[in-house]
Protein backbone atom coordinates (compact mmCIF):
# COMPACT_ATOMS: atom_id res chain seq x y z
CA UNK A 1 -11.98 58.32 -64.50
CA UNK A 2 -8.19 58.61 -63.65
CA UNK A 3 -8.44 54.50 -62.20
CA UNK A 4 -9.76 53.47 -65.32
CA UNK A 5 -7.55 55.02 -67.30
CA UNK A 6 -4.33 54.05 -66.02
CA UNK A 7 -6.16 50.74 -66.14
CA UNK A 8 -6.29 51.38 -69.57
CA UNK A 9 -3.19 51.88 -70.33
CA UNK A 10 -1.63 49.00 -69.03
CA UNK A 11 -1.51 45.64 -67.64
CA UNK A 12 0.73 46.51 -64.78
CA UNK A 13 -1.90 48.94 -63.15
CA UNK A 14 -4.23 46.35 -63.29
CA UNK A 15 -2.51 44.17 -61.34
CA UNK A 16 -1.50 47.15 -59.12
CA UNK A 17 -5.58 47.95 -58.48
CA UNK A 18 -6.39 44.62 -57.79
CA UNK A 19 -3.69 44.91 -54.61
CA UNK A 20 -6.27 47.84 -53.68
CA UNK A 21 -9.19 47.93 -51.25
CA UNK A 22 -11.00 49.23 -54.48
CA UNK A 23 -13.81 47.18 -55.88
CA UNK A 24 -15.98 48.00 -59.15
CA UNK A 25 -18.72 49.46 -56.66
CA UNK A 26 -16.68 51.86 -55.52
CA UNK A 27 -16.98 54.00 -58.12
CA UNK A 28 -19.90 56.86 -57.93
CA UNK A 29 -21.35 56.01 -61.67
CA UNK A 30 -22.34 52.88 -62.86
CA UNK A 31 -20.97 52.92 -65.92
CA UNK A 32 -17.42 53.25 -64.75
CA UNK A 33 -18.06 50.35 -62.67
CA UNK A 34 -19.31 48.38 -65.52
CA UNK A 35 -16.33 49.68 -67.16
CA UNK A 36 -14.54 48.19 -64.88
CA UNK A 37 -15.89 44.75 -64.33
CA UNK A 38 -15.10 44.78 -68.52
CA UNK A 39 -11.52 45.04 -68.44
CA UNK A 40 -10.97 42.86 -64.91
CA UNK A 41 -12.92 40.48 -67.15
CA UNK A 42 -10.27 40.81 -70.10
CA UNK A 43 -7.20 40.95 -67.46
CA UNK A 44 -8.41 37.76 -65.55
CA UNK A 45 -8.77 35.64 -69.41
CA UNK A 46 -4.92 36.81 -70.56
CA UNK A 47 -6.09 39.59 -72.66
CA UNK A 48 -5.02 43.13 -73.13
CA UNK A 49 -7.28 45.69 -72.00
CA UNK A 50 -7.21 48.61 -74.26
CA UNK A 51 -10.01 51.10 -75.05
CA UNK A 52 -10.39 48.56 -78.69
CA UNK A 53 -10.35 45.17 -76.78
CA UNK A 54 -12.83 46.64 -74.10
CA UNK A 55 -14.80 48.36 -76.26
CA UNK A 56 -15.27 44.95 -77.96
CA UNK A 57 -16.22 42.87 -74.27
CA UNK A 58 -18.60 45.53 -73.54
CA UNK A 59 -20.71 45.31 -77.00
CA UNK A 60 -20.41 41.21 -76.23
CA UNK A 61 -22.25 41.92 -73.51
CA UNK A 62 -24.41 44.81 -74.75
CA UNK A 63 -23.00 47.45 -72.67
CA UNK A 64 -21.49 49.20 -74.62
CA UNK A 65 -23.98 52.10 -75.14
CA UNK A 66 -24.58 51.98 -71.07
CA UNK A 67 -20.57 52.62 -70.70
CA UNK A 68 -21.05 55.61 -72.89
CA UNK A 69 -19.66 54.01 -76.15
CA UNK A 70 -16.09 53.54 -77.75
CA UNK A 71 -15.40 57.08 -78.01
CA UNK A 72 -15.66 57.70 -74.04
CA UNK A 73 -13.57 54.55 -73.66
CA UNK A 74 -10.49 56.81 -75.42
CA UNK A 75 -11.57 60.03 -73.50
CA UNK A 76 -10.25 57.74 -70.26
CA UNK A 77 -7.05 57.27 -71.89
CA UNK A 78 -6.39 60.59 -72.40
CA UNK A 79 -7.58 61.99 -69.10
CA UNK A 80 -4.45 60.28 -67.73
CA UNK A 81 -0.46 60.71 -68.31
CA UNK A 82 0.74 57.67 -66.79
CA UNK A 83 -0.59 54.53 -65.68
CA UNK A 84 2.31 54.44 -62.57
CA UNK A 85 -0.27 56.76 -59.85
CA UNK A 86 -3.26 53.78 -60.56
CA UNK A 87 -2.69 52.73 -56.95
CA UNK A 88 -3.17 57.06 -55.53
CA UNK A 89 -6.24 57.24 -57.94
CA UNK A 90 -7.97 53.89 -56.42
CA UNK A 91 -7.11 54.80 -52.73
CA UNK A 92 -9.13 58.10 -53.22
CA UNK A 93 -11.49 56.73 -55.22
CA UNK A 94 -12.15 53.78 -52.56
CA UNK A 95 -11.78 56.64 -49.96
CA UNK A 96 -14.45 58.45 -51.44
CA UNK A 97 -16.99 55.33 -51.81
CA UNK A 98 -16.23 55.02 -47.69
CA UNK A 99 -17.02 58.54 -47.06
CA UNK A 100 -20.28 57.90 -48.86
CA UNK A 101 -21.67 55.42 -47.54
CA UNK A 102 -21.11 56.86 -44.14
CA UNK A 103 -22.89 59.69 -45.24
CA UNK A 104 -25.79 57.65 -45.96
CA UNK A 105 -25.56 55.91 -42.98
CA UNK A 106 -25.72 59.06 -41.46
CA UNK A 107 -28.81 60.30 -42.88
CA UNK A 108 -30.40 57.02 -42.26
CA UNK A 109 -29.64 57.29 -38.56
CA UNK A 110 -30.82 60.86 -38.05
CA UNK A 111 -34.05 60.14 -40.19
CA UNK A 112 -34.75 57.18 -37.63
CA UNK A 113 -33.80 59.73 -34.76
CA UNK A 114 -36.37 62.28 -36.24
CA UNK A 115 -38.89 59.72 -37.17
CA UNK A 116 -38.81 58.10 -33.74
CA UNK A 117 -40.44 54.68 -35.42
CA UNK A 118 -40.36 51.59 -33.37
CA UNK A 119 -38.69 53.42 -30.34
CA UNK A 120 -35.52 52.34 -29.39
CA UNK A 121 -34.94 48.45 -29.49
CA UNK A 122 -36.50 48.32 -33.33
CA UNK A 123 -33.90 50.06 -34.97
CA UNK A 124 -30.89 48.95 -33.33
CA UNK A 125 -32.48 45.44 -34.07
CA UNK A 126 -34.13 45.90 -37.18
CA UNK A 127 -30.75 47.42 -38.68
CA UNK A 128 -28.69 44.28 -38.00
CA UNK A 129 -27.58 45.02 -34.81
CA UNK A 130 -26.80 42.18 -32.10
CA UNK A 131 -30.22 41.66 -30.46
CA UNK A 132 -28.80 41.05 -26.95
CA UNK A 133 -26.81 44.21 -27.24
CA UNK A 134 -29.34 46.40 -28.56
CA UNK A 135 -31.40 44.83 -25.80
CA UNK A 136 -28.92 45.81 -22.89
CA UNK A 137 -28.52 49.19 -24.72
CA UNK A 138 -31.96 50.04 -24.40
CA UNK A 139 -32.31 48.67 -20.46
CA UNK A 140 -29.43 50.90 -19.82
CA UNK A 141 -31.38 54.16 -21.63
CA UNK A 142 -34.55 53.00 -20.09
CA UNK A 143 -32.76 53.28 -16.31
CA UNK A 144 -30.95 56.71 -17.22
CA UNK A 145 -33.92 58.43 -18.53
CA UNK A 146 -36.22 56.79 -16.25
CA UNK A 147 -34.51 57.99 -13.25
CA UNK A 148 -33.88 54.74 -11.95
CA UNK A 149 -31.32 54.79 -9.27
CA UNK A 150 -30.06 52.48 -7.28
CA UNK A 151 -28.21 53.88 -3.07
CA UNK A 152 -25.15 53.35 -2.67
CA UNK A 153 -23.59 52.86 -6.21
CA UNK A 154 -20.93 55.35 -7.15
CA UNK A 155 -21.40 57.13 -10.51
CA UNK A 156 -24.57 58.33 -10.03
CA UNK A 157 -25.71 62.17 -9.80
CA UNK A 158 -25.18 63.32 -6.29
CA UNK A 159 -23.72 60.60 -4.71
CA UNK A 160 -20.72 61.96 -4.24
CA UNK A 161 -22.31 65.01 -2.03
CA UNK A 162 -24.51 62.28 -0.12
CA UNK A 163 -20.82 60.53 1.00
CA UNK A 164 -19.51 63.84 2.16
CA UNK A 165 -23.00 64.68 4.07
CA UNK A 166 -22.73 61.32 5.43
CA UNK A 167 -18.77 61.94 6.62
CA UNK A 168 -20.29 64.63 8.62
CA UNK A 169 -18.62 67.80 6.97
CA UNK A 170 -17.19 69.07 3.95
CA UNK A 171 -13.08 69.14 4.21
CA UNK A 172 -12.05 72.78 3.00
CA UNK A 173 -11.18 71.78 -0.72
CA UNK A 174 -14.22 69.76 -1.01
CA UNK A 175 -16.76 72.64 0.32
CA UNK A 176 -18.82 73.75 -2.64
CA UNK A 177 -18.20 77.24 -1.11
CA UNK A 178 -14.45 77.38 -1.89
CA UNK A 179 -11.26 76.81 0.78
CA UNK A 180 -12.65 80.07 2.40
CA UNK A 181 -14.24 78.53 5.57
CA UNK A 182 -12.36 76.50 7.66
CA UNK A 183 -14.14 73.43 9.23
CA UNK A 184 -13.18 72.28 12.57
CA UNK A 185 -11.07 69.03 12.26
CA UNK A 186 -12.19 65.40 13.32
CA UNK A 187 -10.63 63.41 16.09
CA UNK A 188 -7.47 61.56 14.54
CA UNK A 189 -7.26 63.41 11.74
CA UNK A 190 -3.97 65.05 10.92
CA UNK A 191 -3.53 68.49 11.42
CA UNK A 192 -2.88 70.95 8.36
């Protein structure tokens, strides 16, 4: 309400907005985008955009009742004291759009996770992921959950106590039973 109204007021916010991430779809309501689209319209033809001249575009295109009419047009103006914050209002307004559509995408996700259609390659793929990485993705889940191992590679489970058992002893920080017992020491190894 507070973009379009500084729009509203004057040219120079305009221009200021259209500097912005912001776009018309930003906004939560349709109508304010619509709005919107009417006075860019207005501003990109060299003519003013006040709540008369929009007001005007928008019954051209017979939107004006879908905008909410003339008299909601002048309700913008007055929501806002000065057209100089346009640029704050847009950020949080484009901020806001951002935040919701990650929320959606959030909901999507976890209704997929819930839902458990298609396992795991279809909805990586299906939602317009790479198909080679969604591919490798879901070899590398397959070998994790599988329990797919393979000797001798570092960074899997218990390979790190299989090294020790296979250096013959645990050294007395490494001893899963603390620095209390002390191990004899190998030949060439430095004394402590």
């Amino acid at each position: 309400m507070s973009v379009l109204g500084a729009m509203l007021l004057g040219k120079d916010a305009i221009a200021d907005i259209l500097d912005c991430p912001m776009q018309p779809r930003d906004y939560h309501r349709p109508t304010r985008e619509t709005i919107h689209t009417a006075i860019l319209a207005l501003y990109v033809n060299g003519e003013p955009a006040d709540p008369i001249t929009v007001a005007a575009e928008l019954a051209e295109r017979g939107e004006l009742t879908k905008a909410g009419g003339a008299p909601y047009l002048h309700t913008l103006v007055q929501a806002v004291l000065t057209a100089a914050n346009a640029t704050y209002y847009a950020d949080i307004v484009h901020e806001q759009a951002v935040l919701r559509s990650l929320t959606t995408a959030g909901g999507r996700i976890a209704q997929l996770g819930v839902s458990g259609e298609g396992g795991l390659r279809n909805p990586l793929s299906r939602r317009g992921g790479a198909p080679g990485r969604a591919q490798g993705l879901g070899a590398d889940l397959r070998l994790r959950t599988r329990g797919h191992r393979r000797p001798g590679v570092l960074g899997q489970p218990g390979d790190l106590d299989a090294q020790r058992r296979r250096r013959g002893a645990y050294r007395r920080a490494d001893r899963p039973g603390g620095p209390a017992r002390v191990l004899p020491l190998r030949r060439g190894e430095p004394g402590r």
